[in-house]
Protein backbone atom coordinates (compact mmCIF):
# COMPACT_ATOMS: atom_id res chain seq x y z
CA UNK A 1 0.00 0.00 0.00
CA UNK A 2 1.67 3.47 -0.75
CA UNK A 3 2.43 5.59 1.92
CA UNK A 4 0.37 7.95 1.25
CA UNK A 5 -2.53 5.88 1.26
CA UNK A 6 -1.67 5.07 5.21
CA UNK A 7 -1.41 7.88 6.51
CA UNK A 8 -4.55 9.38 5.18
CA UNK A 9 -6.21 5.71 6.64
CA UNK A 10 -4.30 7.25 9.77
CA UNK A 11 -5.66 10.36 9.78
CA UNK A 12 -9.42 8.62 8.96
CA UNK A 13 -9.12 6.37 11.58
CA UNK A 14 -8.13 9.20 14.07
CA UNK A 15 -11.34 10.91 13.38
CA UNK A 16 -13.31 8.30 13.21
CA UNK A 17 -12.41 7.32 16.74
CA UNK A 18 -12.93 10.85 18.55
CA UNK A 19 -16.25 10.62 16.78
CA UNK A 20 -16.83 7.19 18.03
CA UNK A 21 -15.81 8.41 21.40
CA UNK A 22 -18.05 11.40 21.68
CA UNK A 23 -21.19 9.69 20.45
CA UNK A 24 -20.58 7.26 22.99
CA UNK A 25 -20.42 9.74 26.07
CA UNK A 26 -23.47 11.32 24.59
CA UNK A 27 -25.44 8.09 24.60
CA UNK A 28 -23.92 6.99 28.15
CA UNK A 29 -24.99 10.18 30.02
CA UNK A 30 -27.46 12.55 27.74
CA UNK A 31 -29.97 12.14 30.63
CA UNK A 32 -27.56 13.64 33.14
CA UNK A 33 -25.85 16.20 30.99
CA UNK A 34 -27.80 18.81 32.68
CA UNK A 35 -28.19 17.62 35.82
CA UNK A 36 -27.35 19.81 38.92
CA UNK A 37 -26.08 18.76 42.33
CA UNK A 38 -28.22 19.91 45.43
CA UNK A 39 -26.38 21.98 47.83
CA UNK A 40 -27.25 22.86 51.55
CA UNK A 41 -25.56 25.91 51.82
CA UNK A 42 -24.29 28.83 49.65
CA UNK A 43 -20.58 30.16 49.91
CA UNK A 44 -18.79 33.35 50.30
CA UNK A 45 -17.66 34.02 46.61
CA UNK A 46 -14.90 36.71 45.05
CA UNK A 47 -15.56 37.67 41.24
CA UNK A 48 -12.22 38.60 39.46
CA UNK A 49 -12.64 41.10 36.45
CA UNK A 50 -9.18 41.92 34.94
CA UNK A 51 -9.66 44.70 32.74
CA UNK A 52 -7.23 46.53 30.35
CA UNK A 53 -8.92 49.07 27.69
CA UNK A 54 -12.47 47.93 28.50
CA UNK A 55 -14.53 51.38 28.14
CA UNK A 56 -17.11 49.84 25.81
CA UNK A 57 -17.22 46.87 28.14
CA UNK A 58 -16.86 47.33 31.62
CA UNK A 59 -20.25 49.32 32.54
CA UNK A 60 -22.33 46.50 31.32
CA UNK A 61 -20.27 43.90 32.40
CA UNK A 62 -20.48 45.17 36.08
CA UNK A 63 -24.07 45.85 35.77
CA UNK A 64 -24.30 42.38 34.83
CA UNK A 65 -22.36 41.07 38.00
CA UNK A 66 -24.47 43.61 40.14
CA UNK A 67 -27.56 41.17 38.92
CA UNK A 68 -26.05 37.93 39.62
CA UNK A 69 -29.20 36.26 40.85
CA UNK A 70 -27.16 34.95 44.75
CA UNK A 71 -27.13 37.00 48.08
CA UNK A 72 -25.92 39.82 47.52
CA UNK A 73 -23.65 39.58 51.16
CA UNK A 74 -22.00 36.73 49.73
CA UNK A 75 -20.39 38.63 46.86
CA UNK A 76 -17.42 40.43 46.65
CA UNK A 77 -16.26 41.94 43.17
CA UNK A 78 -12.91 43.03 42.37
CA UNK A 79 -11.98 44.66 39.24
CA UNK A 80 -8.56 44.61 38.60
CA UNK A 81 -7.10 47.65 35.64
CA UNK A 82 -3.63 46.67 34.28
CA UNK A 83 -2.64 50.12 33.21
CA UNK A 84 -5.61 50.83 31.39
CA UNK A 85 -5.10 54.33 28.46
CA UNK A 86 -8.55 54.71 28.23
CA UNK A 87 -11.60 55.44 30.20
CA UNK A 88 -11.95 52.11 31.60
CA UNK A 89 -10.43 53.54 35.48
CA UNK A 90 -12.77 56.31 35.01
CA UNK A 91 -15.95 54.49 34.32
CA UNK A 92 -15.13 52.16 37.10
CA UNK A 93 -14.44 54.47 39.69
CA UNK A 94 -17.85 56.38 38.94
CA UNK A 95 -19.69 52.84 39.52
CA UNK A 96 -18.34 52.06 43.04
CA UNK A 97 -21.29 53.59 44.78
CA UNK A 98 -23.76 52.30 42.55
CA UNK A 99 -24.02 48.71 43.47
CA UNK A 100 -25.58 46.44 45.92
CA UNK A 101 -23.45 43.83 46.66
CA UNK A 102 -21.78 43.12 49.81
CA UNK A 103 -18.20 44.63 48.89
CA UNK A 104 -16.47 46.01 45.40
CA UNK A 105 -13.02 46.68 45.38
CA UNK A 106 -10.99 48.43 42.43
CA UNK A 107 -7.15 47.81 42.26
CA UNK A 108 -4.61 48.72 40.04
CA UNK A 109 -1.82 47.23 38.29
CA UNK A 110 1.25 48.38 36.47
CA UNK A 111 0.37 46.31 32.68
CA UNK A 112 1.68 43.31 33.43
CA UNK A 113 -0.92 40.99 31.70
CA UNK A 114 -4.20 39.35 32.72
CA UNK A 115 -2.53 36.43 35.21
CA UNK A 116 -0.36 39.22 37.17
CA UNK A 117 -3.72 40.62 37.21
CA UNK A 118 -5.34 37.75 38.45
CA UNK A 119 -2.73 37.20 40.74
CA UNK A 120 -2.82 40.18 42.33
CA UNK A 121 -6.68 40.05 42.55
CA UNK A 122 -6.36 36.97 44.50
CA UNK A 123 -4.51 38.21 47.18
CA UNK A 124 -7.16 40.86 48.42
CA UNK A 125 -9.55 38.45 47.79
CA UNK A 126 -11.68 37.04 50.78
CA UNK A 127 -14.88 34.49 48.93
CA UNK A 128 -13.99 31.05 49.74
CA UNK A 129 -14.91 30.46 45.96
CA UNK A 130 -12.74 32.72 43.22
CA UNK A 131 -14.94 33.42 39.93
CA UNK A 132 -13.09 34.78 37.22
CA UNK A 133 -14.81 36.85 34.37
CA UNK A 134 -13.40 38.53 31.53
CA UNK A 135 -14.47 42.45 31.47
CA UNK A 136 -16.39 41.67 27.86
CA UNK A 137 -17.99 38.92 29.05
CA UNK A 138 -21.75 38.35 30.29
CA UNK A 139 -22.89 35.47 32.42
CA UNK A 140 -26.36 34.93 33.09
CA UNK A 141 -28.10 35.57 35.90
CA UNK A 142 -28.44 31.65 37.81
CA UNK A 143 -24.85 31.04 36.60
CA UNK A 144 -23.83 31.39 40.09
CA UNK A 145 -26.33 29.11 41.41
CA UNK A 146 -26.69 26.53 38.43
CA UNK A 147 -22.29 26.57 39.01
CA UNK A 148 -21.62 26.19 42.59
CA UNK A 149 -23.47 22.80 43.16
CA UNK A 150 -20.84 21.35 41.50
CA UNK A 151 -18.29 21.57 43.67
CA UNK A 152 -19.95 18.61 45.97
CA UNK A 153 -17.19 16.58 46.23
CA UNK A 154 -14.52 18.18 47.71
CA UNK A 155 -11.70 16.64 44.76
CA UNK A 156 -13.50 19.43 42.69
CA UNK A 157 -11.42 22.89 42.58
CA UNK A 158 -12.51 23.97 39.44
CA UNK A 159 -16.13 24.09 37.06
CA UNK A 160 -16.37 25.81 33.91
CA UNK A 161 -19.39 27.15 32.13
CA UNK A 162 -20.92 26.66 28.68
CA UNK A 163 -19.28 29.68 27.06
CA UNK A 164 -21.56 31.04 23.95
CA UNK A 165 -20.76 33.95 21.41
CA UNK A 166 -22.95 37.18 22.34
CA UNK A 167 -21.90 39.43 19.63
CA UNK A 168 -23.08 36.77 16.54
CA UNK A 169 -24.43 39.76 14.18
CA UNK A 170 -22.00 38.88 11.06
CA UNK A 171 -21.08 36.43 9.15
CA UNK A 172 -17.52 35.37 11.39
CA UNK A 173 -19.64 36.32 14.25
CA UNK A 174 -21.77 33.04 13.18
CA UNK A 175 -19.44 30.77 12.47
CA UNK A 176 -17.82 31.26 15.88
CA UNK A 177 -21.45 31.15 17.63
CA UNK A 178 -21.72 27.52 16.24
CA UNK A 179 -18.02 26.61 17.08
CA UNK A 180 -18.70 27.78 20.90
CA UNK A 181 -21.57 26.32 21.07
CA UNK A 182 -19.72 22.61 19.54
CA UNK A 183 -17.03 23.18 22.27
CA UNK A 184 -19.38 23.87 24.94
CA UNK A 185 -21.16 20.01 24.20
CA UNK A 186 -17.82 18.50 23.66
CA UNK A 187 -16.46 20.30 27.19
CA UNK A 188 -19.19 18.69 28.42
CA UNK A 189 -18.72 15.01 27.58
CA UNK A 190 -15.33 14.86 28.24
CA UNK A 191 -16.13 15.65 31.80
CA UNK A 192 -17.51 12.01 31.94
CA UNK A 193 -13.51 10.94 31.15
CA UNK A 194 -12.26 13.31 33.70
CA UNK A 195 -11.48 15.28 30.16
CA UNK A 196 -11.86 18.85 30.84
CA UNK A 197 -8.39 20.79 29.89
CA UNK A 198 -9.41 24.36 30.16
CA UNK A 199 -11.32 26.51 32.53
CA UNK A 200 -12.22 29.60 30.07
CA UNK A 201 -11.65 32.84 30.76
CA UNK A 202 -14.81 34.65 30.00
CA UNK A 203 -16.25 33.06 33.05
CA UNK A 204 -14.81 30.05 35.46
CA UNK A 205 -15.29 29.39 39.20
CA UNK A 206 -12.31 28.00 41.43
CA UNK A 207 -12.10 26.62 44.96
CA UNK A 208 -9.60 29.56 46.30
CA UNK A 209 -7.38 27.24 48.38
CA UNK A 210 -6.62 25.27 45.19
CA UNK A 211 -4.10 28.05 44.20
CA UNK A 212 -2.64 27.68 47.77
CA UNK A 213 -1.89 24.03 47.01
CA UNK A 214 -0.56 24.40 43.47
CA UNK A 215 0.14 28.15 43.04
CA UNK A 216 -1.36 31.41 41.24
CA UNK A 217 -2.03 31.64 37.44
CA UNK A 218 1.50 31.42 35.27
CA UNK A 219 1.76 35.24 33.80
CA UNK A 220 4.31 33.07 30.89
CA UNK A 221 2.06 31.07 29.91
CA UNK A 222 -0.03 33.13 27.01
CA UNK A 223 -3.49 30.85 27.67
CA UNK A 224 -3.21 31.26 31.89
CA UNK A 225 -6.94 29.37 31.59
CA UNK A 226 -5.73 26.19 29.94
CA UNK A 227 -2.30 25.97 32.24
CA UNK A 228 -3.60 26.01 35.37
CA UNK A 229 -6.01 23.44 34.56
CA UNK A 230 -3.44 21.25 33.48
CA UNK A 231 -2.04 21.81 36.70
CA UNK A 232 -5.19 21.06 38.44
CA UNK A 233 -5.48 17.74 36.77
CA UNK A 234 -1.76 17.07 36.87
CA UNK A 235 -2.32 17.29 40.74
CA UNK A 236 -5.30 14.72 40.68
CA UNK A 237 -8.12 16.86 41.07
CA UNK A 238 -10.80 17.32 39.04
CA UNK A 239 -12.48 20.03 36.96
CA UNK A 240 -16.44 19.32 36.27
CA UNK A 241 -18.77 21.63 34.09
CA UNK A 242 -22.09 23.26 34.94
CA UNK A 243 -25.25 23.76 32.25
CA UNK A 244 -24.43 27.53 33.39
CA UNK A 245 -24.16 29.91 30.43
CA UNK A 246 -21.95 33.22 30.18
CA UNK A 247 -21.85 35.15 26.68
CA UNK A 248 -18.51 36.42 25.43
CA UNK A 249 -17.76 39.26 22.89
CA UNK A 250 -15.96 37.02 20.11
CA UNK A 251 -13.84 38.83 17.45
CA UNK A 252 -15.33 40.64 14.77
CA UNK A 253 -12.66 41.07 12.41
CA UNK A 254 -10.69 38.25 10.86
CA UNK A 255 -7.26 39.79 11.79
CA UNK A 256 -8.31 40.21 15.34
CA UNK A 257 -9.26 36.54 15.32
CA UNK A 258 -6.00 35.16 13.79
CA UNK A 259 -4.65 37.32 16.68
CA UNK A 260 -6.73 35.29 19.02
CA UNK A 261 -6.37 31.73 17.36
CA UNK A 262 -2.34 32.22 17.43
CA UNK A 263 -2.56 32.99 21.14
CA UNK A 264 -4.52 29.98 21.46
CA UNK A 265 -2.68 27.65 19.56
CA UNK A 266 0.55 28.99 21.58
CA UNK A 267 -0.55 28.97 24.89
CA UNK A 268 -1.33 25.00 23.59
CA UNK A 269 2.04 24.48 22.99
CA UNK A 270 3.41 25.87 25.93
CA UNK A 271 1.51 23.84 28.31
CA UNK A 272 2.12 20.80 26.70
CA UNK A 273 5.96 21.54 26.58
CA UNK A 274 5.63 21.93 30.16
CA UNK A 275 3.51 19.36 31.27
CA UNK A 276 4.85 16.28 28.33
CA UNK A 277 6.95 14.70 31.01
CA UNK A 278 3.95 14.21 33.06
CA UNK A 279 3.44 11.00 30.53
CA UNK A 280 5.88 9.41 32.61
CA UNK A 281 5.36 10.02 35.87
CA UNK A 282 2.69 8.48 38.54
CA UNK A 283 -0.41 10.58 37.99
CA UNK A 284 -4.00 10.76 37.24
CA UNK A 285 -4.23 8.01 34.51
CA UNK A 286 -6.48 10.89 32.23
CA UNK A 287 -4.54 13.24 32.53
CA UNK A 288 -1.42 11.24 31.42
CA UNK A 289 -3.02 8.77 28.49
CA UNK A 290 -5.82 11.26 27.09
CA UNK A 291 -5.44 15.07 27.48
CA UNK A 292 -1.63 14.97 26.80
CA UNK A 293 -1.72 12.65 23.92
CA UNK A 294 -4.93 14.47 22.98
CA UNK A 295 -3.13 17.56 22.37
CA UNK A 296 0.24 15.88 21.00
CA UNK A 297 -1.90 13.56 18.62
CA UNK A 298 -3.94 16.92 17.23
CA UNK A 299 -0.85 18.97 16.19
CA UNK A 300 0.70 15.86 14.82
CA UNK A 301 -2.31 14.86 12.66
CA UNK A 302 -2.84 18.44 11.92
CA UNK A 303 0.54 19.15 10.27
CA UNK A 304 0.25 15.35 8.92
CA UNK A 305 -3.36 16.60 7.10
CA UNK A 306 -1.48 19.74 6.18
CA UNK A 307 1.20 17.51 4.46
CA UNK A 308 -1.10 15.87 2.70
CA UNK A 309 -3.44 18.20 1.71
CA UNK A 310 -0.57 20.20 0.13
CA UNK A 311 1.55 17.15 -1.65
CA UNK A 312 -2.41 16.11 -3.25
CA UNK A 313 -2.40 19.91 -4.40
CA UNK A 314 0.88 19.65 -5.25
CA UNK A 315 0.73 16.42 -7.38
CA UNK A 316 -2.58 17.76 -9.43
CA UNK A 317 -1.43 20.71 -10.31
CA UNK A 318 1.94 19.24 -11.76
CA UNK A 319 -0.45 16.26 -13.08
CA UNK A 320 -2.19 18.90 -15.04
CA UNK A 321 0.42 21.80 -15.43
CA UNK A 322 2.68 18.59 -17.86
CA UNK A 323 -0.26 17.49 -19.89
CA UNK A 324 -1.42 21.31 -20.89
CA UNK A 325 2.68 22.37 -21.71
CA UNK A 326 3.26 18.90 -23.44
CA UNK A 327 0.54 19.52 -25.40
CA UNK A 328 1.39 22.31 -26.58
CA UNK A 329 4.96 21.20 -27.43
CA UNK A 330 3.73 19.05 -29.92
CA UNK A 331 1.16 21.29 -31.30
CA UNK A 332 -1.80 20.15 -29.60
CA UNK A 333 -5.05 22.38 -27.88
CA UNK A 334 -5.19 20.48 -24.67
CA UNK A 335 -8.48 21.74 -24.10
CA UNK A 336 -9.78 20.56 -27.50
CA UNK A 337 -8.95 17.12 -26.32
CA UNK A 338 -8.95 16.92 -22.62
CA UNK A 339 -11.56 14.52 -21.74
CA UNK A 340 -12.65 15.28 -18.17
CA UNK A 341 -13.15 11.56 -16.05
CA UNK A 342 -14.36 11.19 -12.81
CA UNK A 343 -12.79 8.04 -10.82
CA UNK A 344 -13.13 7.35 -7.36
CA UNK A 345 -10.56 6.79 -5.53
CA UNK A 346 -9.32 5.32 -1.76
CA UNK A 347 -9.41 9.04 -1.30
CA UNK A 348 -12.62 10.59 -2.91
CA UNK A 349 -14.11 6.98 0.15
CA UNK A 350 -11.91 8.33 2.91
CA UNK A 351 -13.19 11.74 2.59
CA UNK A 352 -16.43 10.94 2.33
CA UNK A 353 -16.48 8.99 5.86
CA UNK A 354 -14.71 12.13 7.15
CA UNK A 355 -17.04 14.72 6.43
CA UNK A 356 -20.04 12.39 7.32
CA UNK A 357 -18.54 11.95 10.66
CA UNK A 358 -18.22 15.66 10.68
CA UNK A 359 -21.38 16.60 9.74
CA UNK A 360 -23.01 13.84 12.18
CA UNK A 361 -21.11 14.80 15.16
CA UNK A 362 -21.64 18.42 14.74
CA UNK A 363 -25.49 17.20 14.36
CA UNK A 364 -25.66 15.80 17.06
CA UNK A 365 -24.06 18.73 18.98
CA UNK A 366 -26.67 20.99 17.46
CA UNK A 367 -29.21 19.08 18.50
CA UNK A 368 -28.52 18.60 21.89
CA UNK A 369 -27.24 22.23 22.44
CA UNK A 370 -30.78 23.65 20.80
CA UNK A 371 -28.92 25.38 17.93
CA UNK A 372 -31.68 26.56 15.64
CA UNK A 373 -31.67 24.75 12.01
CA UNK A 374 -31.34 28.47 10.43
CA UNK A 375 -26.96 27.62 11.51
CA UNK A 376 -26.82 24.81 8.81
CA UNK A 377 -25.66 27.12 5.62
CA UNK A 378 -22.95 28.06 7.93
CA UNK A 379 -22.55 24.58 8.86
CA UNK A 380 -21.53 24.09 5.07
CA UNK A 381 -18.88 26.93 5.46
CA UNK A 382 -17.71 25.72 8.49
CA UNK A 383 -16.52 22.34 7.00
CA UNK A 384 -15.70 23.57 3.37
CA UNK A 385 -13.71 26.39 4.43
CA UNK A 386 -13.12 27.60 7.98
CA UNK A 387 -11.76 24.55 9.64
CA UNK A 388 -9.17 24.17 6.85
CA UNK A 389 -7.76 27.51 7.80
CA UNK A 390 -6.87 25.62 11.02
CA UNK A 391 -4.04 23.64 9.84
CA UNK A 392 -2.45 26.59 8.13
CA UNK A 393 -2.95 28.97 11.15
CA UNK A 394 -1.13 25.94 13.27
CA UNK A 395 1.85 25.90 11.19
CA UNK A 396 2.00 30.05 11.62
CA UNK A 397 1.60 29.36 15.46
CA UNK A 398 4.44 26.74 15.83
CA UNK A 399 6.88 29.23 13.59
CA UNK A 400 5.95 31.92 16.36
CA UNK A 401 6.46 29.73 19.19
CA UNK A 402 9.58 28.42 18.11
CA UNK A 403 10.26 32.60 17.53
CA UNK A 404 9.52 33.38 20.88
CA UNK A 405 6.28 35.34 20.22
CA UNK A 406 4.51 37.20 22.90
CA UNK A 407 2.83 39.72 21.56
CA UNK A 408 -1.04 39.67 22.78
């Protein structure tokens, strides 16, 4: 068989088996996927809201906090501004008197980045639960309450949220609604495997004396959210996720989102540089043969697909490029005489099964998140066109990586 042939069976097979995997959790637990804990009493919490040129934000954002539906003497909001140039100090001072929860604090920060933020937040902080939300980010008003329960069992020190896509008014706007939303299910099945590998900015809820037992957020890591969940897993603990939903500002512009997919895709690969030996050592059994590999396996197979996709491109244009110019050598119109054929090949099959898994898994997602049937046109985008920008934009992130990039 040729080698080529193999590794795109590789690849296949890959898929196939995530899919597999998924559809499997779904069927195993559907019934309890939104199932939350009862709780007998409600704890002190801190709400974190690093903010660095958030003037369009911040008002609403606090106002949303202010209407958190939990006791009100429970809550304590700090708002942390790294250096902000804008009106973001200003608009946040002038709101100190206007809310009704039991304390709001404002500090500030010389712009060191949102972890040194975070960091510092944490040490005035005084909830025996942390919340962090981002300053452009909305959760709803139970999110507290629908959240909390799930820290029952007292292995828990972290729960994330279904994150969603609040400003979904254009066409990119769209696509990333229905990505969220994807993530969110997935996020949510992979609980069932002990799975979960990042606690999201926009809004996630921590036990506080977890960062007293494995330290504060890592201000060199450039995804803070997905490193010190690694290092709550690495630790054996556990991260669990609520039905709670909190709405995030996604980027509106494509260059603001390649900004945001290369500090993703970074941030990867610096956590699993950091945490690969982990493979090797005595340690939670998920963390070492499934998030790890997980990651490892997905830039592997997505520079493999890029490989491939580009030889295939490659070979059919030089296919085609020697036919026309030979033609023409010898005096012949290739396009008089080029008879077009159509014959399927191991290919054409393999490609097929891939973007029917595709298309069934992200069905399935759909259905079970309530995503109205109006998404499907984008649904067809999403397959044809904006997840193969992903392998391209991975390639661009591992050349930054490996140049030391740290511009956010």
């Amino acid at each position: 068989m040729d080698p080529i042939d193999i590794i795109f069976i590789s690849v296949t097979g890959l898929v196939l088996y995530v899919t597999f995997l998924f559809v499997l959790l779904f069927f195993r637990n559907r019934k309890k996927m939104a199932l939350i804990p009862n709780i007998e009493k409600l704890p002190t919490i801190t709400i974190l809201v690093p903010a660095y040129n958030e003037e369009k934000n911040i008002r609403h954002s606090i106002e949303n906090l202010n209407k958190l539906n939990y006791p009100k003497n429970l809550l304590e909001i700090i708002v942390i501004d790294d250096h902000s140039t804008d009106n973001t100090l200003k608009i946040v001072k002038s709101m100190e008197n206007q809310l009704d929860i039991g304390s709001f604090k404002l500090i500030t920060n010389d712009k060191k980045g949102k972890a040194e933020a975070l960091n510092l937040g944490l040490k005035h902080a005084k909830g025996e639960f942390i919340v962090v939300v981002d300053a452009d980010s909305y959760p709803q008003k139970n999110s507290l309450l629908e959240s909390i329960p799930f820290f029952d069992d007292e292995d828990v020190m972290a729960v994330t949220t279904k994150i969603l896509v609040k400003n979904d008014h254009n066409f990119l706007g769209r696509l990333q609604a229905l990505e969220y939303s994807l993530i969110s299910w997935t996020r949510k099945l992979s609980e069932y495997i002990e799975g979960i590998y990042v606690t999201p900015g926009p809004f996630a809820l921590y036990r506080k004396q977890v960062f007293n037992k494995i330290g504060y957020f890592d201000p060199k890591n450039a995804t803070e959210d997905i490193e010190i969940a690694w290092r709550i897993l690495s630790r054996g603990y556990k991260i669990k996720m609520s039905p709670a939903k909190a709405y995030t500002n996604a980027p509106e512009k494509w260059k603001q989102w390649v900004k945001q997919r290369l500090r993703w895709n970074i941030g990867g690969m610096q956590t699993t540089a950091k945490y690969k030996s982990f493979m090797f050592r005595k340690g939670p059994s998920s963390f070492k043969f499934y998030i790890i590999p997980f990651f490892s396996l997905s830039y592997f197979v997505t520079f493999l697909s890029l490989s491939l996709f580009m030889y295939l491109g490659y070979l059919w244009i030089y296919k085609n490029l020697s036919f026309i110019i030979s033609a023409y050598l010898i005096g012949v119109d290739p396009f008089k005489h080029y008879v077009f054929t159509f014959l399927p090949d191991l290919f054409l099959y393999f490609g097929i099964i891939l973007i029917t898994a595709a298309i069934f898994i992200i069905y399935m997602g759909m259905k079970d998140m309530k995503i109205k049937q109006k998404s499907w046109p984008y649904v067809a985008f999403y397959l044809t066109f904006y997840i193969t920008i992903f392998p391209f934009l991975m390639a661009y992130s591992l050349i930054k990586y490996a140049q030391g990039y740290d511009d956010w």
